[in-house]
Protein backbone atom coordinates (compact mmCIF):
# COMPACT_ATOMS: atom_id res chain seq x y z
CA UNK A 1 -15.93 -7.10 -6.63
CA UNK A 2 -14.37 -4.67 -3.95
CA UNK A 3 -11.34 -3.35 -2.35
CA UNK A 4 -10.40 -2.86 1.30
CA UNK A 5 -8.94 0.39 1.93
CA UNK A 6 -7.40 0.24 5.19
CA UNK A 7 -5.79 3.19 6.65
CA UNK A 8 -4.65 3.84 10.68
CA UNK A 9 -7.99 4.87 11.65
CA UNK A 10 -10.07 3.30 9.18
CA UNK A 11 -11.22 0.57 6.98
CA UNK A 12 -13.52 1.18 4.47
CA UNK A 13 -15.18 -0.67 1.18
CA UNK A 14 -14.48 0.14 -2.16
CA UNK A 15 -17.87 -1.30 -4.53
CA UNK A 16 -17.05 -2.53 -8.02
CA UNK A 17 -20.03 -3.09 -9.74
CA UNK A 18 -23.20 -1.86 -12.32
CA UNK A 19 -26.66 -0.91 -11.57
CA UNK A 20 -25.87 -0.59 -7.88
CA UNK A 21 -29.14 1.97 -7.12
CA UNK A 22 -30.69 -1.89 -6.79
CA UNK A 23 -28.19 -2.92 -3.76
CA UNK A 24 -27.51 0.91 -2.29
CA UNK A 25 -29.63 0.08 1.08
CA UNK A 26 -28.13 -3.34 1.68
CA UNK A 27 -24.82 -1.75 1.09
CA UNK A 28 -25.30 1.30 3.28
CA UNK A 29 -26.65 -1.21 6.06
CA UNK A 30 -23.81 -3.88 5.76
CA UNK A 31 -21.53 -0.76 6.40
CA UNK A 32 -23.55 0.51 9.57
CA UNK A 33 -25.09 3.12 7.64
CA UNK A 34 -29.08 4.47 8.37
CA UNK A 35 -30.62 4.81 5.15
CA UNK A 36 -33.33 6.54 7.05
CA UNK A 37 -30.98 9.84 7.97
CA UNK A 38 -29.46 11.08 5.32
CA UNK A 39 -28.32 14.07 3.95
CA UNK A 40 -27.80 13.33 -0.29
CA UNK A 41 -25.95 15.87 -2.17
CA UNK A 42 -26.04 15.07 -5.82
CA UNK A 43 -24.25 16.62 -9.02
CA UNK A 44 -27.32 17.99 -11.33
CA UNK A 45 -25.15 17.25 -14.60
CA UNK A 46 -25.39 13.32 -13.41
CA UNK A 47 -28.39 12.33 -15.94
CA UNK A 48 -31.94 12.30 -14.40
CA UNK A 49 -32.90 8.87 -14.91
CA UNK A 50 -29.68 7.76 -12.97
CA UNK A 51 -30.06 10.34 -10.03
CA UNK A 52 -33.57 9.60 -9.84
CA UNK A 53 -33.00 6.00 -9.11
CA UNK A 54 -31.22 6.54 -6.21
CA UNK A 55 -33.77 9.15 -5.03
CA UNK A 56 -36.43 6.36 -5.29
CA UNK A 57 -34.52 3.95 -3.07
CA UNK A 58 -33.74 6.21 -0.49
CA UNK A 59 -36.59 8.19 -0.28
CA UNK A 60 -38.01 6.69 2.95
CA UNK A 61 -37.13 8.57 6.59
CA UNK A 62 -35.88 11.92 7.11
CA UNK A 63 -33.54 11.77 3.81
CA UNK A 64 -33.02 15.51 2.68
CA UNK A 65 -31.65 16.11 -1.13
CA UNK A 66 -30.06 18.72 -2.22
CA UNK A 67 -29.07 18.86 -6.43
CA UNK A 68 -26.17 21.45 -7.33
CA UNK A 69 -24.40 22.38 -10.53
CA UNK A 70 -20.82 21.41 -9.72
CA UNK A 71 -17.99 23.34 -10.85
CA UNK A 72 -14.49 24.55 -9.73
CA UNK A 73 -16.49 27.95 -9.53
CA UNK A 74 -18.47 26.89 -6.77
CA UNK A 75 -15.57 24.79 -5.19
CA UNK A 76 -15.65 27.13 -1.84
CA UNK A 77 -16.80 27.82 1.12
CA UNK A 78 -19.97 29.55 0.45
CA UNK A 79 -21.10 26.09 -0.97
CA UNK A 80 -19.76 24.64 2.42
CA UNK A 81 -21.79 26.33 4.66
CA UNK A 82 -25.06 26.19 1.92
CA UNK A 83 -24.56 22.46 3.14
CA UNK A 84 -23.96 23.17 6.82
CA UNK A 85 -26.40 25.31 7.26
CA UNK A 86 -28.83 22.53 6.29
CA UNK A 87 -27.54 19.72 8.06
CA UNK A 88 -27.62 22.36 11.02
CA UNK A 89 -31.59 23.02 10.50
CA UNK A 90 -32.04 19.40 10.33
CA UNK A 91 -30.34 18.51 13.08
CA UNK A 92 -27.85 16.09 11.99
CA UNK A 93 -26.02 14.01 14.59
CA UNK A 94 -22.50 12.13 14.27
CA UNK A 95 -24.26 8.97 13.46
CA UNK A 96 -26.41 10.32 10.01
CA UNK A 97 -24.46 10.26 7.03
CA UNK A 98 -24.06 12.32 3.87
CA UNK A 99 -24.09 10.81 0.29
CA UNK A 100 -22.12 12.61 -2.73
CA UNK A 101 -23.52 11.41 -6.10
CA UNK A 102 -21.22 13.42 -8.44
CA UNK A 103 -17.69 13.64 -9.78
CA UNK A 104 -14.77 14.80 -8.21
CA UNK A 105 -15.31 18.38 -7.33
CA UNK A 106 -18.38 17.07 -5.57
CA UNK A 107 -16.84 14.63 -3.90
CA UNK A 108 -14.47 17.40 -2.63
CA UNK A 109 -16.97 19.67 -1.24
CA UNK A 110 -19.18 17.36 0.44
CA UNK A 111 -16.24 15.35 2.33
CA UNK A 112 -15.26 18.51 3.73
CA UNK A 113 -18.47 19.67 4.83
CA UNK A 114 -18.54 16.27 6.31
CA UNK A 115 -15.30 15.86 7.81
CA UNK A 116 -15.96 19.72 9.63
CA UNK A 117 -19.54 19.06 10.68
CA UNK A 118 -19.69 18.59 14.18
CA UNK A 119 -16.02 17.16 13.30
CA UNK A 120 -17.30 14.43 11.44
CA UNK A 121 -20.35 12.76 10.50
CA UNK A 122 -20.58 9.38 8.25
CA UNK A 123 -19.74 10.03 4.59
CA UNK A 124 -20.61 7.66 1.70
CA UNK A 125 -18.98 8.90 -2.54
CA UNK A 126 -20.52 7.54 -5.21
CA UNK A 127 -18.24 8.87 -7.57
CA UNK A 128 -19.72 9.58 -11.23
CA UNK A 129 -16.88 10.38 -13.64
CA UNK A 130 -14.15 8.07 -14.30
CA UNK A 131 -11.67 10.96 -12.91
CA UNK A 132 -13.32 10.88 -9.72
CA UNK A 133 -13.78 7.06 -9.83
CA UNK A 134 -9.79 6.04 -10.27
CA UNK A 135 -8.89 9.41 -8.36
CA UNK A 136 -9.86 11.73 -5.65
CA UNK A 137 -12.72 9.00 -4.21
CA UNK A 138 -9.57 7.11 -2.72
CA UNK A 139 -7.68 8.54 0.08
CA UNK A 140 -9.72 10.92 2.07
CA UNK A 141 -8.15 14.02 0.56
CA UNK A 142 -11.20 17.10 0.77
CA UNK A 143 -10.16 20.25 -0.65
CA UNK A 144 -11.93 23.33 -1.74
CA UNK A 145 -10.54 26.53 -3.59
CA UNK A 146 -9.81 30.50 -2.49
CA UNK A 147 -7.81 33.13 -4.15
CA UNK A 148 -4.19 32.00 -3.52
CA UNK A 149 -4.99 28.96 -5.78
CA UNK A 150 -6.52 25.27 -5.93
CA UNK A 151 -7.60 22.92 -2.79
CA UNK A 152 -6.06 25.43 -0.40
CA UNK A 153 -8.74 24.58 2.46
CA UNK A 154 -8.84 21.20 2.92
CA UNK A 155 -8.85 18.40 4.94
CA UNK A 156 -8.17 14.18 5.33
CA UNK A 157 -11.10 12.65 5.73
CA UNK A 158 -11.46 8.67 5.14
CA UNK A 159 -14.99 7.93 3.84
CA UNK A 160 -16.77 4.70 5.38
CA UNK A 161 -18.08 3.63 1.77
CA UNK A 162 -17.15 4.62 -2.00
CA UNK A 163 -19.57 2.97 -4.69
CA UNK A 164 -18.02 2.99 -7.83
CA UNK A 165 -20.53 2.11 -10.57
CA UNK A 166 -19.54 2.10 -14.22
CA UNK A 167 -22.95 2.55 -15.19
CA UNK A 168 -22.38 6.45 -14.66
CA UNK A 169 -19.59 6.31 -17.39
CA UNK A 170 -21.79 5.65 -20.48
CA UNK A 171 -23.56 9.42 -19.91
CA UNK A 172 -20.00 11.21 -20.45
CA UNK A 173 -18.47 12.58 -23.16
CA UNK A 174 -15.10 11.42 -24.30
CA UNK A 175 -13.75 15.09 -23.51
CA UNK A 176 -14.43 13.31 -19.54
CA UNK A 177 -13.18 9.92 -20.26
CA UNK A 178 -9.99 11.46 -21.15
CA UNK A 179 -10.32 13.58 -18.10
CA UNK A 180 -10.21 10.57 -15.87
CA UNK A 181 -7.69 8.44 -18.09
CA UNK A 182 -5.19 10.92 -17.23
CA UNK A 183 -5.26 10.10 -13.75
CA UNK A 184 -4.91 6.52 -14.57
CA UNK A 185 -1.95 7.10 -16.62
CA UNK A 186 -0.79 9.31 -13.96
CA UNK A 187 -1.05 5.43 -11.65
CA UNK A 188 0.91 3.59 -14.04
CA UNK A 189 3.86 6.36 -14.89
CA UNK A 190 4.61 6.19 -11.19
CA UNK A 191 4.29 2.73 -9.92
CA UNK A 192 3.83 -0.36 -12.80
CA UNK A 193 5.59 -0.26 -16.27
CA UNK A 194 3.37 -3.36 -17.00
CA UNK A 195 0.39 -1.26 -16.55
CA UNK A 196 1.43 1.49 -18.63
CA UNK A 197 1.91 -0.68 -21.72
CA UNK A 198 -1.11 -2.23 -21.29
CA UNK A 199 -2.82 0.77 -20.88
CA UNK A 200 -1.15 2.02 -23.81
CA UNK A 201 -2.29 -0.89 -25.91
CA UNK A 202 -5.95 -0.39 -24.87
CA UNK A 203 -6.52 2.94 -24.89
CA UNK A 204 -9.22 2.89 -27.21
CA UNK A 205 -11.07 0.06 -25.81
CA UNK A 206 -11.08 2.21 -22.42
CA UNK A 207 -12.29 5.15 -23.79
CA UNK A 208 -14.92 3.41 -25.72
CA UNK A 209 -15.84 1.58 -22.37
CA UNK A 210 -15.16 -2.25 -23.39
CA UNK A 211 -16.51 -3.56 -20.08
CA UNK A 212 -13.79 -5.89 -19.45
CA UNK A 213 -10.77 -3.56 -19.87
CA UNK A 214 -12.06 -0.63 -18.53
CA UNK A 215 -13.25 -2.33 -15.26
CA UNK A 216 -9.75 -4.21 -15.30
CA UNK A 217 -7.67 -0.19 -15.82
CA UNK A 218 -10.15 1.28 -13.10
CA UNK A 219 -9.91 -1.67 -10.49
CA UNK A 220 -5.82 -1.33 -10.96
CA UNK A 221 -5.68 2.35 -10.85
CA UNK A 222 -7.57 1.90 -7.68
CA UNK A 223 -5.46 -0.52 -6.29
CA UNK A 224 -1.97 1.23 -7.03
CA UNK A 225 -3.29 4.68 -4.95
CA UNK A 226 -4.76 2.50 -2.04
CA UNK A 227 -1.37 0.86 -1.71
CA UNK A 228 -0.14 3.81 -1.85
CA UNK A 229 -2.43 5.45 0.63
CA UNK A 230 -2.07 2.64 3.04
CA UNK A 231 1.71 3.08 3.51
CA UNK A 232 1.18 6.98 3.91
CA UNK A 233 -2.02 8.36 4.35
CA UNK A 234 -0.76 12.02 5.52
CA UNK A 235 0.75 12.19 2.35
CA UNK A 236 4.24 12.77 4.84
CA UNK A 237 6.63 10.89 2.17
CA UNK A 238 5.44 8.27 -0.74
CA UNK A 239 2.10 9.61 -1.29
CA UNK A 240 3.23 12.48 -2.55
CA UNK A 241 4.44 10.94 -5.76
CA UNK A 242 0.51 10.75 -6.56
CA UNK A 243 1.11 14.55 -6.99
CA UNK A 244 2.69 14.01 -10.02
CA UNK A 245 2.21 16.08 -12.69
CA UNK A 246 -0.29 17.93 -10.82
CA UNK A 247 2.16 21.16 -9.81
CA UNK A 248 2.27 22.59 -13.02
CA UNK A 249 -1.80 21.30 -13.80
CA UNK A 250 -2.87 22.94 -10.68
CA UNK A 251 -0.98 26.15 -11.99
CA UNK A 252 -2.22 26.12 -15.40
CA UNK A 253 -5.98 25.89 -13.97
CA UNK A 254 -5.34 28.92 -11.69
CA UNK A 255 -3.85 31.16 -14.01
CA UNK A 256 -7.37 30.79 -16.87
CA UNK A 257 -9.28 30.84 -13.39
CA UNK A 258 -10.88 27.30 -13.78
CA UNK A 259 -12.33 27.97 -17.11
CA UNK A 260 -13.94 24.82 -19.27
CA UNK A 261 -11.52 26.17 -21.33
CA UNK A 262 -8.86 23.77 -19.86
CA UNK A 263 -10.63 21.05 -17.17
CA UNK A 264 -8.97 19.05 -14.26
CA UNK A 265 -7.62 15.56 -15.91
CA UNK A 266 -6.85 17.64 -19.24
CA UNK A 267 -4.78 19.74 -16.84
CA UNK A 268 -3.30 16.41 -15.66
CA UNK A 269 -2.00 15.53 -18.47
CA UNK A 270 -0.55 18.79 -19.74
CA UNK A 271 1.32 18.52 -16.33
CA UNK A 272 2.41 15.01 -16.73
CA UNK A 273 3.73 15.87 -20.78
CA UNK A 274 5.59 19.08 -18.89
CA UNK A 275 6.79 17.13 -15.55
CA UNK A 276 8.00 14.21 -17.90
CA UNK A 277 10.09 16.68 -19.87
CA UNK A 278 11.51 18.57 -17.46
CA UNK A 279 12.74 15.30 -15.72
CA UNK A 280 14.27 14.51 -18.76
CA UNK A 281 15.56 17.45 -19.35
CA UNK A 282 16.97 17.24 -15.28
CA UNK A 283 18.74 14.03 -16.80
CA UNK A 284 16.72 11.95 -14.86
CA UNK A 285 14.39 10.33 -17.52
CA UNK A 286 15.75 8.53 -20.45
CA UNK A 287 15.36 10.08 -23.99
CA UNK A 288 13.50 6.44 -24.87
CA UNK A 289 10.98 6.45 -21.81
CA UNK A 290 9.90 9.83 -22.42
CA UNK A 291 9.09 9.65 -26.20
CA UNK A 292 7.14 6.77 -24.91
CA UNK A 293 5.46 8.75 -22.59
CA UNK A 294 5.09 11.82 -25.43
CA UNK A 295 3.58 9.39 -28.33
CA UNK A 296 1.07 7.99 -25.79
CA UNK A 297 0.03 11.72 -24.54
CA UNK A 298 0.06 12.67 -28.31
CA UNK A 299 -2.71 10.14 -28.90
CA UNK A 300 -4.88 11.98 -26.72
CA UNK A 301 -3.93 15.15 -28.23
CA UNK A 302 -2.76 16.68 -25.48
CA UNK A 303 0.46 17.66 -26.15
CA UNK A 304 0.45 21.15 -26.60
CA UNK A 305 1.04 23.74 -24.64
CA UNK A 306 0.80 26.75 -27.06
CA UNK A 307 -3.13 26.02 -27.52
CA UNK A 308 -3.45 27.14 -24.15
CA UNK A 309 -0.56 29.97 -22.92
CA UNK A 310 1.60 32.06 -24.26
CA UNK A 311 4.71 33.73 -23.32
CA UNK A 312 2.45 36.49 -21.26
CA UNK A 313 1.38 33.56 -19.02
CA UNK A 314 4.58 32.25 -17.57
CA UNK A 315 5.21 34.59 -14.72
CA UNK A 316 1.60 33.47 -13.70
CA UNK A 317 2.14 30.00 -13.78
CA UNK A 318 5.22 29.92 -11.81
CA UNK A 319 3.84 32.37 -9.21
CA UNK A 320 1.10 29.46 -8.86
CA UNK A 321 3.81 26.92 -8.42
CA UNK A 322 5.25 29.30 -6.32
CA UNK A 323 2.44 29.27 -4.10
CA UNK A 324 1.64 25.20 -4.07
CA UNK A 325 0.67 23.77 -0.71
CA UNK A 326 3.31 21.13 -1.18
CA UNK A 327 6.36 23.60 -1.08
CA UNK A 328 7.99 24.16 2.18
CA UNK A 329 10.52 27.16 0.81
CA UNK A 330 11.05 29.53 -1.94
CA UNK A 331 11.73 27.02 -4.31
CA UNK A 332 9.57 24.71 -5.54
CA UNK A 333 8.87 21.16 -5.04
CA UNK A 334 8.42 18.76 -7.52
CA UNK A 335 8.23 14.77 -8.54
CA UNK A 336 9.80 13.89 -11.00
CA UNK A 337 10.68 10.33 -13.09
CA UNK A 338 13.63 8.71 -13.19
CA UNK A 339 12.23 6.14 -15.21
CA UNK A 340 8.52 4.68 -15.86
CA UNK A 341 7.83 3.26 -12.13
CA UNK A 342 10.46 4.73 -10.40
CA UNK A 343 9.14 8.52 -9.34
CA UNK A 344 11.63 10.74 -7.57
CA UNK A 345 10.42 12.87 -4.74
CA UNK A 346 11.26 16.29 -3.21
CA UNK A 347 13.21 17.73 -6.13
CA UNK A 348 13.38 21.83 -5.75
CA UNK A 349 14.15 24.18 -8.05
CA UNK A 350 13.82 28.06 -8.13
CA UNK A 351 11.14 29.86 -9.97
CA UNK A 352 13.04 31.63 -12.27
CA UNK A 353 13.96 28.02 -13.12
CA UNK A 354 10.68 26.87 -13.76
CA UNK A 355 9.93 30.09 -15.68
CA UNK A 356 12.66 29.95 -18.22
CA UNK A 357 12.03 25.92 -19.14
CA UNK A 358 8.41 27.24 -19.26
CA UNK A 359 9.43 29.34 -21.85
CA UNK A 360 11.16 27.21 -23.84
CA UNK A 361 8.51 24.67 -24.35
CA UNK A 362 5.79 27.64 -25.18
CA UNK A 363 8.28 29.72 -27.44
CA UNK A 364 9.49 26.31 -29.83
């Protein structure tokens, strides 16, 4: 089972499958990879016995491997060069490859050091959380962080294979599930009503990985963003409506400084409750559609803002917003909903805007 992304300057495979250490040197060949040169980062919280696997198939040649504890702490560019400076020392030519076997902050890191690297060598993501399965392994957005805020250095960057192996998901813990399901949701709320019912009718078989349905929510998720990438890969106009959600998530995991306190997708869908109110509250999105959108979100318990900020915090998270790559003034940009399917782009507001709905939600 696969997927075609294909973009203006390239076409690439996206793998459905299980088990697929077994097939990972047929696929790499099929896709004019060498299995033979190959630089394999991998994500040391990926269980051994998985990781290990892949080691063993691909441990012929000049194949160098470098394991890393991933976080959003070590989402810069002194990891980067760390990964350079080896492919430097090891003389790695356009034609060798790099391999990412991790979730999405390791995806991040490694297509950038690939896409910089003598201004491109091959890169294959096997993504390893759901997140980074339905998410940032589509698209060719890299992105690492510095101190004005959250994939401020980044670059596009197509990969020429993602392997997307569900095997990965039975090692996480639902706290990561969720973490990816929020990007999922995110698919639906902007592009397929349909989707988001069924999705809200089978939340707990996905998060307790019923084969079926979760390869059915991840395959669709997949599908709506390559569309979506297809028609706009620059993110210049449509694909910026996969942002939403994320202006206010990014915000609220700069201002506890990427703590596990709060994590990416649980970000997500703090954003998403917040984004969906405020379009509401705009009088964009009906009453109906977001109480929908608010009893889903409260399944996943999720729905509270006051676990995580207070009324000291606000000025911080709008100064975030303020800062967001996406903005092109003082004000800032957001999507919004007019209805389930229908986002609405380049809305602006000012921050003192932002701050005092902020304020309302935290002080109820």
């Amino acid at each position: 089972m696969k997927l075609f992304v294909k973009t203006k300057d390239k076409k690439y495979p996206i793998y459905f499958g299980v088990s697929s250490h077994i097939n990972i040197k047929k696929i790499l060949i099929k896709n004019d990879i060498n299995p033979k040169k190959l630089m394999v980062v991998y994500d040391k919280n990926v269980p051994k016995n998985i990781t290990n696997k892949f080691k063993h198939k691909l441990k012929e040649g000049e194949n160098i491997f470098l394991g890393l504890n991933f976080s959003e702490k070590i989402k810069n560019l002194n990891t980067v060069k760390k990964i350079l400076d080896i492919l430097g020392k090891n003389n790695f030519n356009r034609n060798d490859s790099m391999i990412c076997i991790g979730g999405g902050i390791a995806g991040d890191i490694c297509a950038f050091a690939a896409s910089i690297y003598k201004r491109g060598i091959k890169f294959v993501n096997i993504p390893t959380t759901l997140l980074s399965q339905v998410d940032s392994s589509v698209g060719g957005k890299t992105g690492i962080n510095n101190f004005s805020g959250k994939n401020m250095i980044g670059t596009f960057c197509q990969p020429n294979v993602v392997i997307t192996d569900i095997t990965f998901l039975k090692s996480l813990p639902k706290r990561e599930m969720i973490c990816g399901y929020a990007e999922i949701l995110k698919h639906a709320l902007i592009s397929d009503k349909k989707f988001f019912l069924f999705l809200k009718n089978n939340l707990k078989n996905i998060l307790n990985l019923s084969p079926n349905i979760t390869k059915k929510a991840i395959f669709k998720s997949c599908k709506i963003k390559k569309n979506i990438v297809e028609k706009d890969e620059r993110e210049i106009n449509l694909r910026k409506t996969l942002n939403y959600g994320h202006t206010f998530a990014h915000a609220f995991e700069s201002t506890l400084g990427y703590t596990n306190r709060l994590n990416h997708g649980e970000a997500v869908l703090l954003g998403i409750l917040v984004a969906s109110k405020f379009s509401n509250n705009e009088g964009f999105l009906p009453k109906s559609e977001l109480e929908l959108i608010e009893g889903h979100i409260k399944e996943l318990k999720y729905d509270n803002l006051k676990k995580y900020f207070n009324k000291k915090n606000v000025k911080t998270i709008a100064n975030f917003m303020a800062r967001d790559k996406k903005n092109y003034s003082k004000n800032i940009n957001l999507i919004l909903l007019k209805r389930v399917s229908k986002p609405l782009l380049n809305n602006t507001y000012p921050k003192i805007k932002i701050e005092k709905f902020l304020n309302t939600l935290i002080n109820k």
